[in-house]
PDB file of N, CA and C in Angstrom:
ATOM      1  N   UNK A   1      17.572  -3.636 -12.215  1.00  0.00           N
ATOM      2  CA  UNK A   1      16.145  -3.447 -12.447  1.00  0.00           C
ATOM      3  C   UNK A   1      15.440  -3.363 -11.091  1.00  0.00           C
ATOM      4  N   UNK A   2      14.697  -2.534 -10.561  1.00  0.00           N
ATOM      5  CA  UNK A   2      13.734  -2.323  -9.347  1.00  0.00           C
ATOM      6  C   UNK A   2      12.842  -3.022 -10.110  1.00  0.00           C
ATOM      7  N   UNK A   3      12.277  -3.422  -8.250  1.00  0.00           N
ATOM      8  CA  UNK A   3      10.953  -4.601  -8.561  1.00  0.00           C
ATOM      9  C   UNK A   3       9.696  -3.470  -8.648  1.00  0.00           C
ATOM     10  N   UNK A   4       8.607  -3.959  -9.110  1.00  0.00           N
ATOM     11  CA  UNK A   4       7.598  -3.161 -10.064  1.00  0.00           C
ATOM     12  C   UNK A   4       6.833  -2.170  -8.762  1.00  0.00           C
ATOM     13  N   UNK A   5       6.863  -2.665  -7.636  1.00  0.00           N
ATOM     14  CA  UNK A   5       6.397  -2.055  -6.087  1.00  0.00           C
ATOM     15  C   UNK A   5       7.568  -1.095  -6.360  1.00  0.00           C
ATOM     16  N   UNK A   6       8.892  -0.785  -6.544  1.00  0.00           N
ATOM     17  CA  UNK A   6       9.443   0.521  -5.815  1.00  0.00           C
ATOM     18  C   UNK A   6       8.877   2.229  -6.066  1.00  0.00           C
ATOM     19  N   UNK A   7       8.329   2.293  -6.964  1.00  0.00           N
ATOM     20  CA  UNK A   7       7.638   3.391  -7.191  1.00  0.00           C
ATOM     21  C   UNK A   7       6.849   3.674  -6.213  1.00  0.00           C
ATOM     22  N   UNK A   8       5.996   2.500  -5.808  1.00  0.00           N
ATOM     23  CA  UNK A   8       4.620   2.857  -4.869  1.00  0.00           C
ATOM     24  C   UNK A   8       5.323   3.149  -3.515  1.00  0.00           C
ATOM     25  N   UNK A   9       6.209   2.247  -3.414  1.00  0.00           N
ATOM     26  CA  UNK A   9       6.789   2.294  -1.910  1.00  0.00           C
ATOM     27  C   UNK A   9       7.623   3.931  -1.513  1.00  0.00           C
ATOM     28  N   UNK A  10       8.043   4.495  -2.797  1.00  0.00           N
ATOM     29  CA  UNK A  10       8.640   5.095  -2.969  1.00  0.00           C
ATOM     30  C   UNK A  10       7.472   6.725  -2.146  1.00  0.00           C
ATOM     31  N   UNK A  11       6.560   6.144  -2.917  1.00  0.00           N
ATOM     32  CA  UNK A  11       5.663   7.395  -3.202  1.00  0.00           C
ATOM     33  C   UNK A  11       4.948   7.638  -1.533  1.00  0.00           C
ATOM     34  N   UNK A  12       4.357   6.165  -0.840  1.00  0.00           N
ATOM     35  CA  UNK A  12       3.921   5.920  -0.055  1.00  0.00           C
ATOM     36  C   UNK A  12       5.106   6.440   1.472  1.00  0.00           C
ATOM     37  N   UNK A  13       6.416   6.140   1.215  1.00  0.00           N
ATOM     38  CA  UNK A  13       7.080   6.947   1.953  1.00  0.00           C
ATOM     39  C   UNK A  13       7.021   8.240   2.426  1.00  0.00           C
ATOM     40  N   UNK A  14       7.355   8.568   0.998  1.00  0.00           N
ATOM     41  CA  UNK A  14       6.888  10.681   0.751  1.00  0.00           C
ATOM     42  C   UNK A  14       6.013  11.246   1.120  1.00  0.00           C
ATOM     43  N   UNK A  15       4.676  10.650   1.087  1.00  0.00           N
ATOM     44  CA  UNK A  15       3.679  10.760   1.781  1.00  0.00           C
ATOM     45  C   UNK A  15       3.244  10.463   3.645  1.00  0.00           C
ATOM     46  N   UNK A  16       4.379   9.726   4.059  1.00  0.00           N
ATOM     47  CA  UNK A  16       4.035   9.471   5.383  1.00  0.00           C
ATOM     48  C   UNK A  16       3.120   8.067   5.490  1.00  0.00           C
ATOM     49  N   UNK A  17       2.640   7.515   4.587  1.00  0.00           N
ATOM     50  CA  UNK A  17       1.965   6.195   4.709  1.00  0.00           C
ATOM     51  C   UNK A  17       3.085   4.913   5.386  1.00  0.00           C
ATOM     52  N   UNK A  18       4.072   4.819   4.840  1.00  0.00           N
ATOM     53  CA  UNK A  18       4.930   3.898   5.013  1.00  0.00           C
ATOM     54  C   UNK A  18       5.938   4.347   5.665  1.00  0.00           C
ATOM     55  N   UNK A  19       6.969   3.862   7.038  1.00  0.00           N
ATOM     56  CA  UNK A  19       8.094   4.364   7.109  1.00  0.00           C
ATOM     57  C   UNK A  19       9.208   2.908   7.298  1.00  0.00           C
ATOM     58  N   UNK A  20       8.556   1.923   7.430  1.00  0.00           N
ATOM     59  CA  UNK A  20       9.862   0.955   7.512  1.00  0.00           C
ATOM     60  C   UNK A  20       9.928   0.658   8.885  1.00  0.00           C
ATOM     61  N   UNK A  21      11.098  -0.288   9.124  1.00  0.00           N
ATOM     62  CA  UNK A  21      11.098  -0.661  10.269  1.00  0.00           C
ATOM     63  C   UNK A  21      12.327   0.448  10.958  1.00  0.00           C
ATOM     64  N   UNK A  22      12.529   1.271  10.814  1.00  0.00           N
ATOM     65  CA  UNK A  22      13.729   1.706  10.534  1.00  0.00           C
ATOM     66  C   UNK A  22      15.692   1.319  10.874  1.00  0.00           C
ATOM     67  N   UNK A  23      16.350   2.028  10.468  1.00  0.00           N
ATOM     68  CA  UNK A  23      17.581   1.773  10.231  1.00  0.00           C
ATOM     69  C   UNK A  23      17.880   1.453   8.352  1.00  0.00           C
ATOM     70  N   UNK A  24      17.099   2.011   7.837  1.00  0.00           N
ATOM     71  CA  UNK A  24      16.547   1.990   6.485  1.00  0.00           C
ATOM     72  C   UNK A  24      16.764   0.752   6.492  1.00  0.00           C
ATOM     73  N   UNK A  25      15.627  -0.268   6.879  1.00  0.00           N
ATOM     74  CA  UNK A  25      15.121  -1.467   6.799  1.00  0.00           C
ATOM     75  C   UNK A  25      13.579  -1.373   6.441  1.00  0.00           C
ATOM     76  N   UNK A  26      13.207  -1.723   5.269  1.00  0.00           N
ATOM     77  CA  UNK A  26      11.992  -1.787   4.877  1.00  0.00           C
ATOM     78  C   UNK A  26      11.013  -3.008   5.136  1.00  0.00           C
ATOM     79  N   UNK A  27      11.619  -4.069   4.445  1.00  0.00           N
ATOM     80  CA  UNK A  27      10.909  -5.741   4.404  1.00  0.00           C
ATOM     81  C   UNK A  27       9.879  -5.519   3.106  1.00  0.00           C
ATOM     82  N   UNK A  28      10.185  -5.097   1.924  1.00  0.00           N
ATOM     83  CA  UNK A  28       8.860  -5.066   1.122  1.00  0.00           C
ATOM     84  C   UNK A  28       8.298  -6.797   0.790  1.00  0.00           C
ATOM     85  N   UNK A  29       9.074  -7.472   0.835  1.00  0.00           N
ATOM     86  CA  UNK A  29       8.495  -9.247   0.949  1.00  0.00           C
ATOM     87  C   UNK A  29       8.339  -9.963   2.297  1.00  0.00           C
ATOM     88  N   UNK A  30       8.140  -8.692   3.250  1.00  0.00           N
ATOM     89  CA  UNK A  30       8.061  -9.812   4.454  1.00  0.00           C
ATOM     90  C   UNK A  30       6.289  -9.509   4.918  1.00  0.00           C
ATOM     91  N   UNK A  31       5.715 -10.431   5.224  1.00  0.00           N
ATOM     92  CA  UNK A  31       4.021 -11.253   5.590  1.00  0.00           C
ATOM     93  C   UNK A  31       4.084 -10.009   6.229  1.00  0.00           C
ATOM     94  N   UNK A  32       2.750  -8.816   6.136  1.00  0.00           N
ATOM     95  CA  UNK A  32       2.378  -8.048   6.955  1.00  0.00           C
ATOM     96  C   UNK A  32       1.195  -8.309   8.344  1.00  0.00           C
ATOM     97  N   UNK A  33       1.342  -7.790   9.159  1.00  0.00           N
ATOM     98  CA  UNK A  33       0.179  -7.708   9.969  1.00  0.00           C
ATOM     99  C   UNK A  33      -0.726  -7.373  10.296  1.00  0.00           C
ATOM    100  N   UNK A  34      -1.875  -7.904  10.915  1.00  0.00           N
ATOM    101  CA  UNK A  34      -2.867  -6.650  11.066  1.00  0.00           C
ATOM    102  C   UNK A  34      -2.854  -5.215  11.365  1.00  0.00           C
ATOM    103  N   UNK A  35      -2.010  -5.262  12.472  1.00  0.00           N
ATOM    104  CA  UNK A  35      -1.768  -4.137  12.867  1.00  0.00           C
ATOM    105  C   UNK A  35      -1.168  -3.069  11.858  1.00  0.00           C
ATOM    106  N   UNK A  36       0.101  -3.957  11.118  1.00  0.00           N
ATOM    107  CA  UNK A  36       0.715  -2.635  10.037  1.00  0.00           C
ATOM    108  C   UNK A  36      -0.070  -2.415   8.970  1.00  0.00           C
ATOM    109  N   UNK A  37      -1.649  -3.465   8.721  1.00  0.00           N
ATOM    110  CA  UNK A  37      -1.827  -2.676   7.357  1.00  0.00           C
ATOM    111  C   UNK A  37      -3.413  -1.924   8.171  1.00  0.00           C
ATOM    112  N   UNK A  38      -3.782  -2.018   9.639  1.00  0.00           N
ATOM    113  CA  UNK A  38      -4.789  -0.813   9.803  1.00  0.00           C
ATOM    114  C   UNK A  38      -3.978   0.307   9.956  1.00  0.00           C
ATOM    115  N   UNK A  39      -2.555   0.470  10.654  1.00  0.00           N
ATOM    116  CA  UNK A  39      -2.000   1.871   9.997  1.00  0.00           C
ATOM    117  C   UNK A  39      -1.804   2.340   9.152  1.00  0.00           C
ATOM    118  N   UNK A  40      -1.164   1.660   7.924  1.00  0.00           N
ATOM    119  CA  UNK A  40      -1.111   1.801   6.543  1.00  0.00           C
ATOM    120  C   UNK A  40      -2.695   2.820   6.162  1.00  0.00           C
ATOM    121  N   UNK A  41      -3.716   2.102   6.236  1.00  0.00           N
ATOM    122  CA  UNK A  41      -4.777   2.840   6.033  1.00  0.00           C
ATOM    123  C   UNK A  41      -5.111   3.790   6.562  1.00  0.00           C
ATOM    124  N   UNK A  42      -4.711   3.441   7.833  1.00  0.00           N
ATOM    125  CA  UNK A  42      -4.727   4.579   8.757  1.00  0.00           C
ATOM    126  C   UNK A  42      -4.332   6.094   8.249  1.00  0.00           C
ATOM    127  N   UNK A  43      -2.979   5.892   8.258  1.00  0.00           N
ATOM    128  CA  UNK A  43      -2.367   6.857   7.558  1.00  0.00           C
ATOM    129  C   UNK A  43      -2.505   7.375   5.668  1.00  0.00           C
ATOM    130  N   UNK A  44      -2.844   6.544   5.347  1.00  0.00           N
ATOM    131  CA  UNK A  44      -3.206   6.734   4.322  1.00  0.00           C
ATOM    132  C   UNK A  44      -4.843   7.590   4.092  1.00  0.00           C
ATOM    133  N   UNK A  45      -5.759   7.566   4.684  1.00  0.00           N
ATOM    134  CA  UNK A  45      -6.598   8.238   5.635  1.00  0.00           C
ATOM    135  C   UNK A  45      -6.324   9.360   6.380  1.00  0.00           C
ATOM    136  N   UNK A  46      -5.127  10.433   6.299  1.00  0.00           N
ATOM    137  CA  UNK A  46      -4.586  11.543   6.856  1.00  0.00           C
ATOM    138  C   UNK A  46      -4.844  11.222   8.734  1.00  0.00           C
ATOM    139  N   UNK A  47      -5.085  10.127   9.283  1.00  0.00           N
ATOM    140  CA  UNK A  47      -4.704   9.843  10.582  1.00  0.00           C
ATOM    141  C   UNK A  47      -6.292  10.758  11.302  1.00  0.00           C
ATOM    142  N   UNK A  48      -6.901  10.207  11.002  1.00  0.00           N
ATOM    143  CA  UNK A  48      -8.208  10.589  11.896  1.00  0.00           C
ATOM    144  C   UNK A  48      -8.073  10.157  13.093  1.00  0.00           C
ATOM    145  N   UNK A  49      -8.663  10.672  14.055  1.00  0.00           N
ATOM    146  CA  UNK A  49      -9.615  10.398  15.463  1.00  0.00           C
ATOM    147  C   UNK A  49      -9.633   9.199  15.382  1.00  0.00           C
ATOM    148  N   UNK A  50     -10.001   8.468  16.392  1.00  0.00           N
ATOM    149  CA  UNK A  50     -11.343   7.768  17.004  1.00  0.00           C
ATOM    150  C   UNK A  50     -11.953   8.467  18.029  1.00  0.00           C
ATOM    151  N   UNK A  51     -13.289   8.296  17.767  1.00  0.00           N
ATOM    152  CA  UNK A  51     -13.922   8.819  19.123  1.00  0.00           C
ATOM    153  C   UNK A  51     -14.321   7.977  20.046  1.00  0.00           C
ATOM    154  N   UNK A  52     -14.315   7.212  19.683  1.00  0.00           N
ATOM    155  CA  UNK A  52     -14.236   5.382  20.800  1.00  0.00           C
ATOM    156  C   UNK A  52     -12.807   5.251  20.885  1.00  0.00           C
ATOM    157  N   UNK A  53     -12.403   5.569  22.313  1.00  0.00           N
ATOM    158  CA  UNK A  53     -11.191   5.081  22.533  1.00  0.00           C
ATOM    159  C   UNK A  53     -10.859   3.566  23.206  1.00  0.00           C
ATOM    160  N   UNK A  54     -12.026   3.204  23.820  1.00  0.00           N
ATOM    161  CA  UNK A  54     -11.747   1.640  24.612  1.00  0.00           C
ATOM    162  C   UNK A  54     -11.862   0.352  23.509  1.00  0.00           C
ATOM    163  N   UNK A  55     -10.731   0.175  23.563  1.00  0.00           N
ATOM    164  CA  UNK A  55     -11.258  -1.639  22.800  1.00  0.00           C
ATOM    165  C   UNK A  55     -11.215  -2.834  23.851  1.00  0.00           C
ATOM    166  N   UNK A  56     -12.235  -3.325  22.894  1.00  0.00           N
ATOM    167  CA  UNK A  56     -12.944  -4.727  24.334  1.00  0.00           C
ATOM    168  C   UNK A  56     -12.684  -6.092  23.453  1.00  0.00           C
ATOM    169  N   UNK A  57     -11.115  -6.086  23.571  1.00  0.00           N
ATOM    170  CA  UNK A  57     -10.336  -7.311  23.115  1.00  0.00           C
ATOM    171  C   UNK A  57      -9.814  -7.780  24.230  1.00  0.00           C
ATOM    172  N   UNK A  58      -9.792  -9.092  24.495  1.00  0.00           N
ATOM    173  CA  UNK A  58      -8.394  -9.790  25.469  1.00  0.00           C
ATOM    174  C   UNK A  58      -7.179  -9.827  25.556  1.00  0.00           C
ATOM    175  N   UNK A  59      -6.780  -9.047  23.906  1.00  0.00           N
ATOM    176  CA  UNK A  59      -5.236  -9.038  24.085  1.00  0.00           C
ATOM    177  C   UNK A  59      -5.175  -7.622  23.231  1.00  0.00           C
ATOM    178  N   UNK A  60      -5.579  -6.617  23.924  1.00  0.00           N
ATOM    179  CA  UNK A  60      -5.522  -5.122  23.613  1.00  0.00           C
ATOM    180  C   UNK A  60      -4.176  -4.631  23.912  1.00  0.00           C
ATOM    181  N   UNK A  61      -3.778  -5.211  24.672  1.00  0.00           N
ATOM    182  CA  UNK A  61      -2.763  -4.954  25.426  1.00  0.00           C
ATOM    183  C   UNK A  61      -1.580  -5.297  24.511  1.00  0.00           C
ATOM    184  N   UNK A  62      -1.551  -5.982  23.705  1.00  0.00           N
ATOM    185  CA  UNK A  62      -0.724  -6.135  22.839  1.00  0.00           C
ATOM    186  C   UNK A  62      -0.572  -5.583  21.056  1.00  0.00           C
ATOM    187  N   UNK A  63      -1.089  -4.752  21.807  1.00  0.00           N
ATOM    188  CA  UNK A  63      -0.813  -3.400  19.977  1.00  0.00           C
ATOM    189  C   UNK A  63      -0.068  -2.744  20.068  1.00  0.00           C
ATOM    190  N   UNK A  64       0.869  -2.667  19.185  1.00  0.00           N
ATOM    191  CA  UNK A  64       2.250  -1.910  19.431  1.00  0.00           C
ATOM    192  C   UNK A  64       1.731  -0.287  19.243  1.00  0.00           C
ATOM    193  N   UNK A  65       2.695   0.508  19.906  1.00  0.00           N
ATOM    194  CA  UNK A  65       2.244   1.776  20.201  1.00  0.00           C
ATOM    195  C   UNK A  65       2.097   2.707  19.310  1.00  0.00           C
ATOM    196  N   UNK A  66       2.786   2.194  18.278  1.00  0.00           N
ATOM    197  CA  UNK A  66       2.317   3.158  17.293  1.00  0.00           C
ATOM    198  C   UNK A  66       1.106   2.393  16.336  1.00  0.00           C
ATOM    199  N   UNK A  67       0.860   1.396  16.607  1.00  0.00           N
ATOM    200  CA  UNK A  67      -0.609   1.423  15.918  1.00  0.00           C
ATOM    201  C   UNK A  67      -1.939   1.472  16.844  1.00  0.00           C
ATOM    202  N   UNK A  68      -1.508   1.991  17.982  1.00  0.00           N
ATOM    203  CA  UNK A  68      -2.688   2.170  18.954  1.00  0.00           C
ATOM    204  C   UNK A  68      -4.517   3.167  18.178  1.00  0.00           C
ATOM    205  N   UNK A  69      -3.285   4.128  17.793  1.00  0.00           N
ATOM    206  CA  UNK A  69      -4.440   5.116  17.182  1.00  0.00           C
ATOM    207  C   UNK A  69      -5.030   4.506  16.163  1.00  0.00           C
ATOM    208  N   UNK A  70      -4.200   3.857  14.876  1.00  0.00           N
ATOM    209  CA  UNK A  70      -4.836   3.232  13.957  1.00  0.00           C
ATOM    210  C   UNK A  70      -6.062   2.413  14.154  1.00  0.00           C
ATOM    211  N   UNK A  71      -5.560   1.382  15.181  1.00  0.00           N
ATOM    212  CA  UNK A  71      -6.431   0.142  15.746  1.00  0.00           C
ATOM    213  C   UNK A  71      -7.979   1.247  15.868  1.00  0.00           C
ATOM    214  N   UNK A  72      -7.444   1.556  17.003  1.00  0.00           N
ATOM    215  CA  UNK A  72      -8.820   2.573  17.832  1.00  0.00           C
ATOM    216  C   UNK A  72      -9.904   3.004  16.175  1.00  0.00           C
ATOM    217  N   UNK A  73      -9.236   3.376  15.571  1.00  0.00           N
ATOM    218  CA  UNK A  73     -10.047   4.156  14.087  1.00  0.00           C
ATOM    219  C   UNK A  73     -10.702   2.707  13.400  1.00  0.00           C
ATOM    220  N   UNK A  74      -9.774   1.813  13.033  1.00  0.00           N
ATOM    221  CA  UNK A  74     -10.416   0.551  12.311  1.00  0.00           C
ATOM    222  C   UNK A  74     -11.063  -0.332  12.845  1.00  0.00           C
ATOM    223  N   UNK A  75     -11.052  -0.297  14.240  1.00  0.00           N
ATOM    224  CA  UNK A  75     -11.923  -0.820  14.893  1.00  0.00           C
ATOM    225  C   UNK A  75     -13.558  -0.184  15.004  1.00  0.00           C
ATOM    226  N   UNK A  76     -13.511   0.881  15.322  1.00  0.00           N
ATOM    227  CA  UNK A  76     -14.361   2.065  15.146  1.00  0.00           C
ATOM    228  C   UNK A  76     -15.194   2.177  13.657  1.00  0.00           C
ATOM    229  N   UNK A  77     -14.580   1.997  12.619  1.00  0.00           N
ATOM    230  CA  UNK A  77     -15.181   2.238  11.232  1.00  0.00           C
ATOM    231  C   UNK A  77     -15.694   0.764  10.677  1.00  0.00           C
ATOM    232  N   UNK A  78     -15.551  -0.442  11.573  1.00  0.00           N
ATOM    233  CA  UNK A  78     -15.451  -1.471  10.914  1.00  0.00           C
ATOM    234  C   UNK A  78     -14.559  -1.999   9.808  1.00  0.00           C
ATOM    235  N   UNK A  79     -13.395  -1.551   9.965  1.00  0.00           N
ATOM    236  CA  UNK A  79     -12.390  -2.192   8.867  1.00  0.00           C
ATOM    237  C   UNK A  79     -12.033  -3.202   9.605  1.00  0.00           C
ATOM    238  N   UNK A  80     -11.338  -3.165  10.689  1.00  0.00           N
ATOM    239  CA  UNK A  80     -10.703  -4.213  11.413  1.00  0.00           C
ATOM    240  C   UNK A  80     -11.722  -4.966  12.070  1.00  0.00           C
ATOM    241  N   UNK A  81     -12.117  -6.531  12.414  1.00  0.00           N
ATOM    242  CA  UNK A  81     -12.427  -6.786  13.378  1.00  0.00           C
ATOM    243  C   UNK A  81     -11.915  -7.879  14.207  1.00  0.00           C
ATOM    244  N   UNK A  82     -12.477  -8.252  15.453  1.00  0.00           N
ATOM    245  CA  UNK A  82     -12.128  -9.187  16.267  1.00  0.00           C
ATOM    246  C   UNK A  82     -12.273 -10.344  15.658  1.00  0.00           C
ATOM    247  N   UNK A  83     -11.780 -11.940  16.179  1.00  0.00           N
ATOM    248  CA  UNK A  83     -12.161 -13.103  15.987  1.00  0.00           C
ATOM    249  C   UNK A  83     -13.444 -13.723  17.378  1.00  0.00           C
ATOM    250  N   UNK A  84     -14.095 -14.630  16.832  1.00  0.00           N
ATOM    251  CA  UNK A  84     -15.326 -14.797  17.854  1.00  0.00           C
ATOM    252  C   UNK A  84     -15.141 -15.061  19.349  1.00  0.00           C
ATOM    253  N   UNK A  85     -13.653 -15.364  19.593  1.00  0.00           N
ATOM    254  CA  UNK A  85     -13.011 -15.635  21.038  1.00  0.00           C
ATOM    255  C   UNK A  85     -12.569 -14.267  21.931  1.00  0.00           C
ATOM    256  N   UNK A  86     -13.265 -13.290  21.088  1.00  0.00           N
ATOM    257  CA  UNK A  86     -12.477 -11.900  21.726  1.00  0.00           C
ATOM    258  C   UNK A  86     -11.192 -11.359  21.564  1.00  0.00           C
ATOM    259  N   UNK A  87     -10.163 -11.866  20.941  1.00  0.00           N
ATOM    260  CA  UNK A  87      -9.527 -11.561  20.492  1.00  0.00           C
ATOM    261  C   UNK A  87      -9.258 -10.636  18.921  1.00  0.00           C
ATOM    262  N   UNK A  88      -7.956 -10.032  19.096  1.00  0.00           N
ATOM    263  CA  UNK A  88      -8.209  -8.933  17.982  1.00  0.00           C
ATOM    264  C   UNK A  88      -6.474  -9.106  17.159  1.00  0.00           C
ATOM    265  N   UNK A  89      -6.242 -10.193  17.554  1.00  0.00           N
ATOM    266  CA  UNK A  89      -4.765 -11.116  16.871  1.00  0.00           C
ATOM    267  C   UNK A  89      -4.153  -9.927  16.300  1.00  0.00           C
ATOM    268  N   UNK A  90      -3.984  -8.458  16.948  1.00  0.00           N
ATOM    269  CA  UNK A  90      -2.887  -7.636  15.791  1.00  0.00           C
ATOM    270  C   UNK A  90      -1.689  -7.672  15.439  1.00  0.00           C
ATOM    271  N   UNK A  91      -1.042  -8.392  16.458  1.00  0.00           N
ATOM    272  CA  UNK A  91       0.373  -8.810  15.752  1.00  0.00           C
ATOM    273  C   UNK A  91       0.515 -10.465  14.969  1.00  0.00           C
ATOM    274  N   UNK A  92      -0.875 -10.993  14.527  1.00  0.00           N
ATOM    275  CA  UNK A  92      -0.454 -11.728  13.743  1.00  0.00           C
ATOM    276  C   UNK A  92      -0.914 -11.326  12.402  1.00  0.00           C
ATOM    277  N   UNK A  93      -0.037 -12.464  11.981  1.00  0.00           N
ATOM    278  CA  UNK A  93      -0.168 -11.957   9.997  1.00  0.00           C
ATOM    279  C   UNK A  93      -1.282 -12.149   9.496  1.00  0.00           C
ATOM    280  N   UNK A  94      -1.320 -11.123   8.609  1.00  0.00           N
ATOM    281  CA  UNK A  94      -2.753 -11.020   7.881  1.00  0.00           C
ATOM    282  C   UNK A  94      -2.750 -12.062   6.663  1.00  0.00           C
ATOM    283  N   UNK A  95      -3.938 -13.022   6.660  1.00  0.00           N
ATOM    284  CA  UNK A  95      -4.229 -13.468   5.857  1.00  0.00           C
ATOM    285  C   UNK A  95      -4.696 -12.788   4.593  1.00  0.00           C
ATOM    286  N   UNK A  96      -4.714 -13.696   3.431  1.00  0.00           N
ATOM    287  CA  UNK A  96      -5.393 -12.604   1.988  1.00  0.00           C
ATOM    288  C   UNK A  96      -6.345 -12.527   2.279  1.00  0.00           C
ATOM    289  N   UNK A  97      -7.207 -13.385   2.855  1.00  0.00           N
ATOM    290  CA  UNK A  97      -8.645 -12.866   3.113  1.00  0.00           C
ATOM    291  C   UNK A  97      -8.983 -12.239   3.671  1.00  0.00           C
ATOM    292  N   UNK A  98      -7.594 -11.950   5.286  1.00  0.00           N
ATOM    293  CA  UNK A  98      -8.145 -10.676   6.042  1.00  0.00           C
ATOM    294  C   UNK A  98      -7.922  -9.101   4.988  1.00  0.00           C
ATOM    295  N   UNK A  99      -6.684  -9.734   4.373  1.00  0.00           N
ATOM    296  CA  UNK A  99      -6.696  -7.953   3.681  1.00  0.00           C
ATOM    297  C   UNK A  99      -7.515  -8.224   2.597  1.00  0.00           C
ATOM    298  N   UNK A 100      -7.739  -8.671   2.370  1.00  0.00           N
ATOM    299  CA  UNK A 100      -9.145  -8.406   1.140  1.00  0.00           C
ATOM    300  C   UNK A 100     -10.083  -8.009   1.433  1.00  0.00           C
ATOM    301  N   UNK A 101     -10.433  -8.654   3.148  1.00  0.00           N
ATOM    302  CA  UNK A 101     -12.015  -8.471   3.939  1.00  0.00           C
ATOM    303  C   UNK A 101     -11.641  -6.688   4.161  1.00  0.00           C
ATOM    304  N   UNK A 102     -10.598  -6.236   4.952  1.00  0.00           N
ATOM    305  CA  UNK A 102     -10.033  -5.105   5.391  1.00  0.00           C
ATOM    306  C   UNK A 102     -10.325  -4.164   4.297  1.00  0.00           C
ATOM    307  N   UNK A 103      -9.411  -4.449   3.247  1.00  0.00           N
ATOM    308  CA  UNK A 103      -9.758  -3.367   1.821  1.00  0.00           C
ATOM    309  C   UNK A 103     -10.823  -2.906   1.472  1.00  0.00           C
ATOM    310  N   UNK A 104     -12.022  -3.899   1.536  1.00  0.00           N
ATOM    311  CA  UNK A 104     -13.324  -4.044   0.677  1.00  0.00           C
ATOM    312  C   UNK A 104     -13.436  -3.115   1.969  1.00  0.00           C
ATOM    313  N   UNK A 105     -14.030  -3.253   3.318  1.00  0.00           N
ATOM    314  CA  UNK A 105     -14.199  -2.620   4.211  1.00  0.00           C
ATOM    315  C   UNK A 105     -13.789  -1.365   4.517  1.00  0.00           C
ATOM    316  N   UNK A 106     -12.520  -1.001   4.121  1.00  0.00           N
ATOM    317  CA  UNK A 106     -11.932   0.646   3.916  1.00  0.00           C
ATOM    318  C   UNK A 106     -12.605   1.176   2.924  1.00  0.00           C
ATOM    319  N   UNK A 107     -12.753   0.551   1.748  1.00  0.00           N
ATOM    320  CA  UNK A 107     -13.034   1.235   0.583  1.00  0.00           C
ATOM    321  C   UNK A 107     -14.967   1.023   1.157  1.00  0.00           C
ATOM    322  N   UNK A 108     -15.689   0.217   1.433  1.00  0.00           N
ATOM    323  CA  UNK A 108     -16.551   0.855   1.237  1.00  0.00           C
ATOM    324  C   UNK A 108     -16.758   2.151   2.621  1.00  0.00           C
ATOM    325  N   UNK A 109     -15.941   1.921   3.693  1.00  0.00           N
ATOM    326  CA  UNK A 109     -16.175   3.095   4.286  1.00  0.00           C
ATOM    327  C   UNK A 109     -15.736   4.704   3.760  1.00  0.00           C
ATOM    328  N   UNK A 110     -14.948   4.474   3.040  1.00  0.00           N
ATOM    329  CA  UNK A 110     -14.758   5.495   2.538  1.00  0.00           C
ATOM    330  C   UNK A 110     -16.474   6.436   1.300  1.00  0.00           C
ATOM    331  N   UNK A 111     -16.529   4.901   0.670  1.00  0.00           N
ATOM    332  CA  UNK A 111     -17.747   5.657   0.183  1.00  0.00           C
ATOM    333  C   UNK A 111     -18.895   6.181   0.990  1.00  0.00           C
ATOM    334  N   UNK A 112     -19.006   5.821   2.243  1.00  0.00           N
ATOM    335  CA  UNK A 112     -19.767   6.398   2.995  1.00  0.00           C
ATOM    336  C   UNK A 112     -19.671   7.329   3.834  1.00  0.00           C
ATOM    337  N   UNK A 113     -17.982   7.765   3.663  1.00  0.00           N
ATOM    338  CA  UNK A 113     -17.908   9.060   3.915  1.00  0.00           C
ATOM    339  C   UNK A 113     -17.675  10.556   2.697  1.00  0.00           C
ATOM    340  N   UNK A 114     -18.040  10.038   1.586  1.00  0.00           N
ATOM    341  CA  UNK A 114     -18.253  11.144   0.207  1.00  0.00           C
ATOM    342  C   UNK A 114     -19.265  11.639   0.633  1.00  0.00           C
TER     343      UNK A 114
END
């Protein structure tokens, strides 16, 4: 029996949203991060621009390279933000509240771009 996610994961692949860690290593139960779910959206978002490329975090320097572009966009649209110390914690794990705060925040940017 596949668990009730393989469809989506399935689909989200095909599409380019998701690719894994690769070596066909996925992790569908392992704690995501900030960073992998502003790409997720990112990409799920057909991979827009930013037109603000500088971020004014203390530990910018630590976004892995392929979510550089993502960051730059969710930072930019207000999906993602910093914590009040200047920091922008993307390689730590996202809390439910950050992806809940994140979601609500994609989705309403999205309505404000209809």
């Amino acid at each position: 029996m596949q668990p009730q996610y393989s469809d989506a994961i399935t689909w989200a692949a095909a599409n380019g949203i998701v690719s894994g860690y690769g070596g066909g290593k996925f992790g569908p139960n392992d704690n995501i991060t900030r960073e992998q779910l502003a790409t997720i959206l990112w990409r799920y978002s057909k991979s827009p621009a930013a037109t603000n490329k500088e971020l004014h975090f203390n530990d910018a320097d630590e976004i892995s390279g392929y979510a550089l572009d993502a960051i730059r966009w969710a930072v930019e649209h207000g999906i993602l933000n910093g914590f009040g110390d200047g920091r922008l914690g993307p390689k730590g794990l996202a809390t439910r509240a950050q992806v809940a705060q994140m979601l609500k925040n994609f989705i309403e940017n999205q309505e404000d771009n209809i």
